[in-house]
N, C-alpha and C. Protein backbone atom coordinates (compact mmCIF):
# COMPACT_ATOMS: atom_id res chain seq x y z
N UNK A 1 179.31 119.64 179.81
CA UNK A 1 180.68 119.38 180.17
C UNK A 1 181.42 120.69 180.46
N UNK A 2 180.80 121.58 179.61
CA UNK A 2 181.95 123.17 180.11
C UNK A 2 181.24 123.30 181.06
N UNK A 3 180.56 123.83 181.57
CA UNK A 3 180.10 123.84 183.03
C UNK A 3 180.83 122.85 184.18
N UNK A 4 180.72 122.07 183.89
CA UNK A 4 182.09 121.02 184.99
C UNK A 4 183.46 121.73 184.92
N UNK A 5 183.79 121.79 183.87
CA UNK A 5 184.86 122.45 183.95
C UNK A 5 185.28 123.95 184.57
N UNK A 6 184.23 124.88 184.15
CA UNK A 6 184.35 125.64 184.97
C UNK A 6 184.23 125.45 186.66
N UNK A 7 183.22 124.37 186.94
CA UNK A 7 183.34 124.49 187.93
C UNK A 7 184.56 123.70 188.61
N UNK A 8 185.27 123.10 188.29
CA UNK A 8 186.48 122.62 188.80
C UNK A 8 187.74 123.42 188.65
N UNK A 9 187.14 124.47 188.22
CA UNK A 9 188.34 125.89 188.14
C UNK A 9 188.71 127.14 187.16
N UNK A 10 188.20 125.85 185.95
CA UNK A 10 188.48 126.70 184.67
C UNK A 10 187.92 127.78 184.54
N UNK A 11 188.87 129.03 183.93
CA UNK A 11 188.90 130.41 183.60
C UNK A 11 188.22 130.33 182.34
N UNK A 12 187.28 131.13 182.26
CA UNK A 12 186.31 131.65 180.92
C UNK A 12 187.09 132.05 179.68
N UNK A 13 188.42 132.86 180.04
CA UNK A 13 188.95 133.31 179.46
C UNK A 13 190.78 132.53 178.99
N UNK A 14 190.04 131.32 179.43
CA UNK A 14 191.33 130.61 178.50
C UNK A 14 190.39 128.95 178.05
N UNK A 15 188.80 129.43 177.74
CA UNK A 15 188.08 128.79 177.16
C UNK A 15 187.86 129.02 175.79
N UNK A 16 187.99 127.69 174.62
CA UNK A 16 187.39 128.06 173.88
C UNK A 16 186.48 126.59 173.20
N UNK A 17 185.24 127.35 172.52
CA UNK A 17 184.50 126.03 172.20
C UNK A 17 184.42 126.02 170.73
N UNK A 18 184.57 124.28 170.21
CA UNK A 18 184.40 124.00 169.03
C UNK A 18 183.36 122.88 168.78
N UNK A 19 182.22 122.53 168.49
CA UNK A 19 181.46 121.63 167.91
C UNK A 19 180.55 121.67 166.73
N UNK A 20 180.32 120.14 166.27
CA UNK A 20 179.94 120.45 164.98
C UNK A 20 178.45 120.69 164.97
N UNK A 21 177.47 120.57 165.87
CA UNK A 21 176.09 120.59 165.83
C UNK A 21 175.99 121.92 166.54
N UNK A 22 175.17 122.99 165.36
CA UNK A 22 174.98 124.32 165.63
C UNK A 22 174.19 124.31 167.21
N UNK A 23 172.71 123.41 167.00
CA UNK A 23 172.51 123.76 168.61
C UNK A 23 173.14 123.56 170.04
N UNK A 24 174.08 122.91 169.76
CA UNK A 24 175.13 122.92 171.46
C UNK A 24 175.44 124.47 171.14
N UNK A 25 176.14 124.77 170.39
CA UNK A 25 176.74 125.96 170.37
C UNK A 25 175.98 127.62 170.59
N UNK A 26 175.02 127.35 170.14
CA UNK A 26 173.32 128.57 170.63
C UNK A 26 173.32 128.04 171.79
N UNK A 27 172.99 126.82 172.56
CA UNK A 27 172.75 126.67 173.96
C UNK A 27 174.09 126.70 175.04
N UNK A 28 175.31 126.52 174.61
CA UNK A 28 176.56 126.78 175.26
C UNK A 28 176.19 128.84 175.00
N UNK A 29 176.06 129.40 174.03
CA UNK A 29 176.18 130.94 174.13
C UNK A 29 175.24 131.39 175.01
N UNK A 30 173.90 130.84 175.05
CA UNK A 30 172.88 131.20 175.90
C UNK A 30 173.29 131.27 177.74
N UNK A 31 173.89 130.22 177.58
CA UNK A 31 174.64 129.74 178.72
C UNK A 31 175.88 130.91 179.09
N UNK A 32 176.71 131.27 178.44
CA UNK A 32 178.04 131.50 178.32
C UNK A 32 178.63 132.62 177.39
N UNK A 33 177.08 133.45 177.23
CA UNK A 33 177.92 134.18 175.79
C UNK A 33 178.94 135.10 175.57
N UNK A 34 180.06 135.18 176.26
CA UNK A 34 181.80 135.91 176.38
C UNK A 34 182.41 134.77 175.60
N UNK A 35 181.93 133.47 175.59
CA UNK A 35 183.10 132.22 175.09
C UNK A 35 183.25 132.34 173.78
N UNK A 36 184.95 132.50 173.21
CA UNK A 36 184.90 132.42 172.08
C UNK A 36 184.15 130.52 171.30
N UNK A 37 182.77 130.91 170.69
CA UNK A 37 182.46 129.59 169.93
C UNK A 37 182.30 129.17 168.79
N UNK A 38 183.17 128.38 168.11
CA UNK A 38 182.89 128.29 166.69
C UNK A 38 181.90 126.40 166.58
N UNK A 39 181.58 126.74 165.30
CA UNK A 39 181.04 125.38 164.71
C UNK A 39 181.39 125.47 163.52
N UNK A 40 182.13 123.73 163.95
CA UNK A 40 182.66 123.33 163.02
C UNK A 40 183.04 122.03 162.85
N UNK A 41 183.40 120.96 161.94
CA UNK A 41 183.46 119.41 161.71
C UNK A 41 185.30 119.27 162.39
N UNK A 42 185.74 120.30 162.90
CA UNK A 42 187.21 119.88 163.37
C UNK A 42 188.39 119.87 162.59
N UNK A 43 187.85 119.04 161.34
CA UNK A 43 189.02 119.08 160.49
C UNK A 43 189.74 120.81 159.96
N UNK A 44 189.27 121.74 160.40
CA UNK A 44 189.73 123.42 159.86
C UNK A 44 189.62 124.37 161.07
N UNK A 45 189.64 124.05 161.77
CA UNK A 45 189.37 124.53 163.15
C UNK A 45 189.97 126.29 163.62
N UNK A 46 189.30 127.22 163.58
CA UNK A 46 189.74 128.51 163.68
C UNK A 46 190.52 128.79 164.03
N UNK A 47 192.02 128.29 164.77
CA UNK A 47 192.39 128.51 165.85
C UNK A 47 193.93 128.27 165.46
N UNK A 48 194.62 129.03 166.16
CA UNK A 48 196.18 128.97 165.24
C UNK A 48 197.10 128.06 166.09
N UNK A 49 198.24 127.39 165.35
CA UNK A 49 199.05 126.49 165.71
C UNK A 49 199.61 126.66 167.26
N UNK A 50 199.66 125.36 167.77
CA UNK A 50 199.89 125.36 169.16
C UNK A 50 199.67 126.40 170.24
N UNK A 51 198.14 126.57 169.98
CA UNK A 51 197.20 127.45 170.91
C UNK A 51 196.71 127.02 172.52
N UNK A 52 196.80 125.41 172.76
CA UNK A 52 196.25 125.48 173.48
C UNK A 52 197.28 124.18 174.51
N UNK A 53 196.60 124.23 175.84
CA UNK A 53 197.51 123.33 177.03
C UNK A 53 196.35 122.21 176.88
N UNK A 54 194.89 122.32 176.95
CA UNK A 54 194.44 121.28 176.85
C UNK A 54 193.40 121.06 175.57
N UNK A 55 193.38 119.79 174.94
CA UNK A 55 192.30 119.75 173.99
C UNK A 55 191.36 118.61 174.33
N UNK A 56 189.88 118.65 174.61
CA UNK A 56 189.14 117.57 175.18
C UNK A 56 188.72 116.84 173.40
N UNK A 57 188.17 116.05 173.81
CA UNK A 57 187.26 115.35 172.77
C UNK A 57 186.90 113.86 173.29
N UNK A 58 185.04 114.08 173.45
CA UNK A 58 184.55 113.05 174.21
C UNK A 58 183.56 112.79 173.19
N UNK A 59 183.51 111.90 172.91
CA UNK A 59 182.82 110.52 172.01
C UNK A 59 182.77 111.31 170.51
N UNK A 60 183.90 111.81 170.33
CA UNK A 60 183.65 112.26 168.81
C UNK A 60 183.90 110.97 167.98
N UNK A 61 185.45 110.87 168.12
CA UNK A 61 185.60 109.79 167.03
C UNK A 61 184.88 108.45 166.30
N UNK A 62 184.29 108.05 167.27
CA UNK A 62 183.54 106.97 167.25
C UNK A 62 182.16 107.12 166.36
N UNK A 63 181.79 108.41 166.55
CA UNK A 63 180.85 108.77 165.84
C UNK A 63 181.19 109.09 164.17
N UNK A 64 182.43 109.06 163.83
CA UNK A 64 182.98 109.36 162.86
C UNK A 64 183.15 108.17 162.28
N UNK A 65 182.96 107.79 160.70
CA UNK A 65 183.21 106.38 160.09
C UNK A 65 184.10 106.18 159.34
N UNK A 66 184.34 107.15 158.91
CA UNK A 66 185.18 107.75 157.23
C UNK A 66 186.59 107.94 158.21
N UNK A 67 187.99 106.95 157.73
CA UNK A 67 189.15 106.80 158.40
C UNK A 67 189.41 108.16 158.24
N UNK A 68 189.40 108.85 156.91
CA UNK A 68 190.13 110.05 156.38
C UNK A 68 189.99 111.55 157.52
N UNK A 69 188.91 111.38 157.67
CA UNK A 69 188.17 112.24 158.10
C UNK A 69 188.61 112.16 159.95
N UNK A 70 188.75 110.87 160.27
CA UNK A 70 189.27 110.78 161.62
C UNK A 70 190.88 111.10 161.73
N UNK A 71 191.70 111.39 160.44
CA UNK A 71 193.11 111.17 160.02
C UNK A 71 192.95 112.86 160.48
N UNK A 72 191.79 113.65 159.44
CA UNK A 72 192.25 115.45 159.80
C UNK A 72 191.99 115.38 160.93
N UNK A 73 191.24 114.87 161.65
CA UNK A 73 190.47 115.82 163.11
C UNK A 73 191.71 115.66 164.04
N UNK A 74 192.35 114.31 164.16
CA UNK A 74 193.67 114.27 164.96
C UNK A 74 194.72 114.87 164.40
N UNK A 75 194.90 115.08 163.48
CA UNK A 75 196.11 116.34 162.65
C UNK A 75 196.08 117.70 162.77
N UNK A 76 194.73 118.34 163.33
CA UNK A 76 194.14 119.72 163.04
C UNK A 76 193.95 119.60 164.99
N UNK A 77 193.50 118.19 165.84
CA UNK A 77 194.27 118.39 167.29
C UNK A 77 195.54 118.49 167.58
N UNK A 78 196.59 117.94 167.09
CA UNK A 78 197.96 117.94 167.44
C UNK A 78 198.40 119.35 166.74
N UNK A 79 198.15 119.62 166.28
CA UNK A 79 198.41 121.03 165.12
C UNK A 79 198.23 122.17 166.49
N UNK A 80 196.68 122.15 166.96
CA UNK A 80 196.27 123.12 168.08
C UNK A 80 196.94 123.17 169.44
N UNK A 81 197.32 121.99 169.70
CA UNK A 81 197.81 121.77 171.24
C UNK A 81 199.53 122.26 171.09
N UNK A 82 199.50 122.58 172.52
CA UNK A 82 201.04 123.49 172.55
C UNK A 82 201.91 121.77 172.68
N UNK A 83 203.39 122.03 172.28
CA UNK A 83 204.05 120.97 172.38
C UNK A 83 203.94 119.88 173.83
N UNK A 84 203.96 121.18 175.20
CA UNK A 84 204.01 120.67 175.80
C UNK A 84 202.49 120.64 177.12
N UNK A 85 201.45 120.08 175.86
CA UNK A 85 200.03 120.13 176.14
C UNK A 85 199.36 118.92 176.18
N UNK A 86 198.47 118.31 176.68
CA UNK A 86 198.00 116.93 176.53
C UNK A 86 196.32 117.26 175.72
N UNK A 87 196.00 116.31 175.04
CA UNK A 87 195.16 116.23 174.09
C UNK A 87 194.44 115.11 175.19
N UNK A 88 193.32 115.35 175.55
CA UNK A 88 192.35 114.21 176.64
C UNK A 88 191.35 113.82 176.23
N UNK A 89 191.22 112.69 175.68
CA UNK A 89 190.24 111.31 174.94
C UNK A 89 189.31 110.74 175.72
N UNK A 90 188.17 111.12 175.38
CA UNK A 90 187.36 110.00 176.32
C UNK A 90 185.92 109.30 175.23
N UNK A 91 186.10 108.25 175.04
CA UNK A 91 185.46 107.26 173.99
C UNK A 91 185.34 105.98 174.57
N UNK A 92 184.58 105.90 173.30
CA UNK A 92 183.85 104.26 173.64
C UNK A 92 184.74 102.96 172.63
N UNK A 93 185.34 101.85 173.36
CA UNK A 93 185.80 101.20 172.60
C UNK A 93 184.87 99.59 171.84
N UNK A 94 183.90 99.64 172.60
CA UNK A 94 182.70 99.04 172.22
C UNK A 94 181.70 99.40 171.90
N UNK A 95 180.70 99.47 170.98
CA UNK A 95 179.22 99.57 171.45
C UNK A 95 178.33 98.79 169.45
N UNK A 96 177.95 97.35 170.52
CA UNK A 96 177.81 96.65 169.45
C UNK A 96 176.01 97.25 169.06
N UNK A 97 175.79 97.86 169.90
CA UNK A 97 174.41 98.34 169.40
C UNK A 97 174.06 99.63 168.71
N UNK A 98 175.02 100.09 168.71
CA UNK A 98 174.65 101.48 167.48
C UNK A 98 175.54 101.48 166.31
N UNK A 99 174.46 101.07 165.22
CA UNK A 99 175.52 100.94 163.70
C UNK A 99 175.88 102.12 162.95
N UNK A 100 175.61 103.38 163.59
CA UNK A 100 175.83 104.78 163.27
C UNK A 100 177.54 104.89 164.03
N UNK A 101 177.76 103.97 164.19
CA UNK A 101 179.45 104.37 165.10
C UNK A 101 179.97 103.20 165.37
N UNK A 102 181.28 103.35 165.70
CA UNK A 102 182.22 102.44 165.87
C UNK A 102 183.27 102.30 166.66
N UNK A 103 183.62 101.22 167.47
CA UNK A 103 184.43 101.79 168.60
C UNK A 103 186.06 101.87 168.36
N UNK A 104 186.75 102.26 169.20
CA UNK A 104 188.29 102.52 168.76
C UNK A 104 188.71 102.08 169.71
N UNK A 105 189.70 101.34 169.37
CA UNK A 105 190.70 100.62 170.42
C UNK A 105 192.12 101.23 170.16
N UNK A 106 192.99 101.07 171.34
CA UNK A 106 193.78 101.56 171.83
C UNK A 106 194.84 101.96 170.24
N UNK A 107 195.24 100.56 169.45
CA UNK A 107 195.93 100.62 168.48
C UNK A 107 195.28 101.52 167.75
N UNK A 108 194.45 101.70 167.20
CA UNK A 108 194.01 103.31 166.06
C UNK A 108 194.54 104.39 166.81
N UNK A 109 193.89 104.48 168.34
CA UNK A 109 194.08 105.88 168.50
C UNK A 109 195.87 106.11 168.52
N UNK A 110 196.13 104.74 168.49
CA UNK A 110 197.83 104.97 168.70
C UNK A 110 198.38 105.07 166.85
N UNK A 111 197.77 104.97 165.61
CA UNK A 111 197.80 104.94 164.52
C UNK A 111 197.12 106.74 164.52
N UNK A 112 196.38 107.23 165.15
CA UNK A 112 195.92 108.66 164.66
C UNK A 112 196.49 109.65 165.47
N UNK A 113 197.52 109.09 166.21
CA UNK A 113 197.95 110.02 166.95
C UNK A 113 199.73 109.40 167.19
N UNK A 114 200.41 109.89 166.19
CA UNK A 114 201.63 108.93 165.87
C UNK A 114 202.98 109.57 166.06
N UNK A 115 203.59 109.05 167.03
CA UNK A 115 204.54 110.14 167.54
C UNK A 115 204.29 110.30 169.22
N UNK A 116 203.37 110.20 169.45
CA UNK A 116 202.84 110.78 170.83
C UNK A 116 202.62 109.82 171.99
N UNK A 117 202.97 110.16 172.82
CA UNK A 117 202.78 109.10 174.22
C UNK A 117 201.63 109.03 174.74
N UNK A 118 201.05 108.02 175.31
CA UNK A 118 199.65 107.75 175.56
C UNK A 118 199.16 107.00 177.40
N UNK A 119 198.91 107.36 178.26
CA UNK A 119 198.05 106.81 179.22
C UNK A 119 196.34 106.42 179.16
N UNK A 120 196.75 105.25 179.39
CA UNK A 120 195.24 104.83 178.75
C UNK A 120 194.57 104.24 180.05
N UNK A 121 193.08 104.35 180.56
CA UNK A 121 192.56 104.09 181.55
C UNK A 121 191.19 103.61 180.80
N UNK A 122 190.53 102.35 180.96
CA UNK A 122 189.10 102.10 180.46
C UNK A 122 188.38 102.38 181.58
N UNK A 123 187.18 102.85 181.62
CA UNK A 123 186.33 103.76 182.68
C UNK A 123 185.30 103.40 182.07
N UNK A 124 184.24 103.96 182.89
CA UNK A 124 182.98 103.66 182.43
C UNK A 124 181.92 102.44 182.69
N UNK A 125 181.21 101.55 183.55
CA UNK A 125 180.46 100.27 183.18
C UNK A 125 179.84 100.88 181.95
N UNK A 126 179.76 99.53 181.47
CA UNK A 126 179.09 99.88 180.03
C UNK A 126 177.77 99.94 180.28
N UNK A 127 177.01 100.95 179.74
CA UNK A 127 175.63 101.73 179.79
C UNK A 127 174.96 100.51 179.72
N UNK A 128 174.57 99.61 178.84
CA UNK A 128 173.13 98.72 179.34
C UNK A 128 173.70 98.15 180.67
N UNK A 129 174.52 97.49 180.96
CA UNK A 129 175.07 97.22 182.24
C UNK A 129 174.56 98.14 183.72
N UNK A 130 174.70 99.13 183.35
CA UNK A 130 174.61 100.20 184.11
C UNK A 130 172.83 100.75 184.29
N UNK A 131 172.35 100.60 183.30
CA UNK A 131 170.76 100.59 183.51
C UNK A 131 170.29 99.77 184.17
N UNK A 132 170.63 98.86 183.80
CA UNK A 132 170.01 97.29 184.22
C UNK A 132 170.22 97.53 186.15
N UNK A 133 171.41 97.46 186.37
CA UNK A 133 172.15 97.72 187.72
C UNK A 133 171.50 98.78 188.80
N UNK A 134 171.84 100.01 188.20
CA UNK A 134 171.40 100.77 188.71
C UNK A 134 170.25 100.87 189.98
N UNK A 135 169.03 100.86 189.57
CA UNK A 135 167.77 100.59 190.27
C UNK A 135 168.07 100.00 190.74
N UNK A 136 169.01 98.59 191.17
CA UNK A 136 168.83 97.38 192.15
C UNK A 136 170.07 97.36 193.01
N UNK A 137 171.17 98.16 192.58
CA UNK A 137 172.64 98.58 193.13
C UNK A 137 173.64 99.82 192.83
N UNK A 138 173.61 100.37 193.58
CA UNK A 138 174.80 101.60 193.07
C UNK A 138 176.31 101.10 193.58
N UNK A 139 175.79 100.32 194.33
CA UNK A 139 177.47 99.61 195.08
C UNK A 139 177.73 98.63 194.14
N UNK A 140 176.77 97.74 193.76
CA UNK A 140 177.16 96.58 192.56
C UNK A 140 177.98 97.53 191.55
N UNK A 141 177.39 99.07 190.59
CA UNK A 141 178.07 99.18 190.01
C UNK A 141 179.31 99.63 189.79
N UNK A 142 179.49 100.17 191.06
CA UNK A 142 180.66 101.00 191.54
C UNK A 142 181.77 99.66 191.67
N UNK A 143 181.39 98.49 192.11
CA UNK A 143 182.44 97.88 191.98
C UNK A 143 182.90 96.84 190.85
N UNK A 144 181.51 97.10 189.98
CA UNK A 144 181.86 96.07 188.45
C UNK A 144 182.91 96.84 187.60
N UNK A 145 182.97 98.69 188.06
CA UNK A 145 183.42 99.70 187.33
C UNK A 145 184.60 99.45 187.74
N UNK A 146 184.94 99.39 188.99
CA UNK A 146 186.29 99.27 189.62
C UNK A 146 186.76 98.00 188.97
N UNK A 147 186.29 97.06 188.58
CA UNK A 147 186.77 95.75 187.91
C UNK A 147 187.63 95.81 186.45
N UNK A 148 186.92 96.74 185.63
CA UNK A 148 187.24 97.33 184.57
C UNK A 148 186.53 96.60 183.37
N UNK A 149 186.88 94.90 183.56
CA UNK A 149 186.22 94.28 182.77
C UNK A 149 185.13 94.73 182.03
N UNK A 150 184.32 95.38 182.54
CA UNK A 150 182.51 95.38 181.89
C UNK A 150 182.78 97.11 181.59
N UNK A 151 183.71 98.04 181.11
CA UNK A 151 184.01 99.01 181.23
C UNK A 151 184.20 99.25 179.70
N UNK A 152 183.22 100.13 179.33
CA UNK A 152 183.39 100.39 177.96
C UNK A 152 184.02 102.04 177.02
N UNK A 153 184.59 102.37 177.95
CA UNK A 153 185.33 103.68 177.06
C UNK A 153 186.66 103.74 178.37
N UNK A 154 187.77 104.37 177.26
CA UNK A 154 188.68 104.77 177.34
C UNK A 154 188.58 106.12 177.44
N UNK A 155 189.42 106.68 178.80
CA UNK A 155 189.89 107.73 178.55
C UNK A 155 191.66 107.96 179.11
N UNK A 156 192.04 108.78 177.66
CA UNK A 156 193.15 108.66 177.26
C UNK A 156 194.05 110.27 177.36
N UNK A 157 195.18 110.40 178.00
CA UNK A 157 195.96 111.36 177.85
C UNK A 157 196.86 110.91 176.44
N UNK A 158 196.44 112.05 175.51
CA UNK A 158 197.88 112.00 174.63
C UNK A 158 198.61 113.07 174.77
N UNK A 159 199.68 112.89 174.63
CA UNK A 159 201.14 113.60 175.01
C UNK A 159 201.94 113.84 173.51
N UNK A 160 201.62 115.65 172.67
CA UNK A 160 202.36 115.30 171.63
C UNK A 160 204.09 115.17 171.77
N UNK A 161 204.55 115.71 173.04
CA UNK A 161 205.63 115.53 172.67
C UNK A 161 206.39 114.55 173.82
N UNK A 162 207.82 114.42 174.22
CA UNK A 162 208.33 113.36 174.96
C UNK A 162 208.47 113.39 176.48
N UNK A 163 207.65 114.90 177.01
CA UNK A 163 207.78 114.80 178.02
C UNK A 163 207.32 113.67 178.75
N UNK A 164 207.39 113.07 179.80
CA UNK A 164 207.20 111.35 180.82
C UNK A 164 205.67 111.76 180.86
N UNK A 165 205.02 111.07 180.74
CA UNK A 165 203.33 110.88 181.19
C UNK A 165 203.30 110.17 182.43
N UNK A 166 204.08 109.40 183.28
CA UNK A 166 204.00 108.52 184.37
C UNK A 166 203.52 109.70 185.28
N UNK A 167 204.02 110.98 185.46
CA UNK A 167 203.52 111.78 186.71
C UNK A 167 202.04 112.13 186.45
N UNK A 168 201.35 111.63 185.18
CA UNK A 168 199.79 111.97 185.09
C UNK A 168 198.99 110.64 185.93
N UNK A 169 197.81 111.28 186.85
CA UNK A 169 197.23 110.23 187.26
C UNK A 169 196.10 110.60 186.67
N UNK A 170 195.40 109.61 185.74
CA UNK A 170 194.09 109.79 185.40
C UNK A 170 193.40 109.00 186.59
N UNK A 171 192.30 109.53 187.20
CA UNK A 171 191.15 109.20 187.96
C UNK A 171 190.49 107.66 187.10
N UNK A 172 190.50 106.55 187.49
CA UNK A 172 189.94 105.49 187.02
C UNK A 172 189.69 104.75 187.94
């Protein structure tokens, strides 16, 4: 994913990386080694109050079970992001086949992130959908995706503070 990003513009030097599994972070340095990178579970995060314009986080939560623990990681994001910064969500609000995780719907993330304005877009065909499909249609899936129905993650602008979110267009 940092690699996309760079290539869609982003400066090295207003990068920084945080994850909790040491080997992304050896293979992001191998990759990248100027980036400031820490590892870490989120909830203590190196990085001082309202540091940053954007904060990503893609399929963390879900992977997380323990409410408490999903309570710091969004307290220790809103903590990092500048007031007038968006925090960008991208998760799964279904997935009845992995009992290691759990999906989040719109109301939690609007309970872990409280105070804050939200654009919400579901994206995604949902992956067995999308296997199945695939091999026999790329146009079938492109337009089951466009349907939304069979679309299993959200991705979400949060907004900690009151500036209007209507001028954000998320791509969906």
């Amino acid at each position: 994913m940092l690699l996309d990003y760079l290539i869609y513009g982003a400066s090295l030097a207003n990068i920084s990386v945080c994850d909790l599994l040491l080997f992304r972070i050896r293979d992001a340095y191998d990759i990248l080694h100027h980036l400031p990178l820490s590892c870490s579970d989120g909830q203590n995060p190196p990085y001082p109050n309202a540091a940053f314009d954007l904060v990503l986080q893609y399929t963390v939560f879900t992977s997380i079970l323990d409410d408490h623990i999903k309570s710091n990681l969004a307290a220790e994001m809103l903590r990092i992001i500048k007031p007038e910064g968006i925090i960008l969500w991208y998760d799964y609000w279904l997935n009845p086949t992995n009992s290691h995780a759990r999906g989040i719907r719109p109301a939690e993330i609007r309970r872990l992130f409280p105070g804050c304005r939200f654009v919400f877009r579901r994206i995604t065909l949902a992956p067995p959908i999308s296997r199945l499909l695939v091999p026999l249609s790329w146009v079938a899936c492109a337009l089951l995706e466009k349907m939304r129905i069979f679309n299993s993650h959200y991705l979400v602008a949060i907004h900690p503070a009151t500036v209007k979110l209507d001028k954000i267009n998320l791509i969906a």
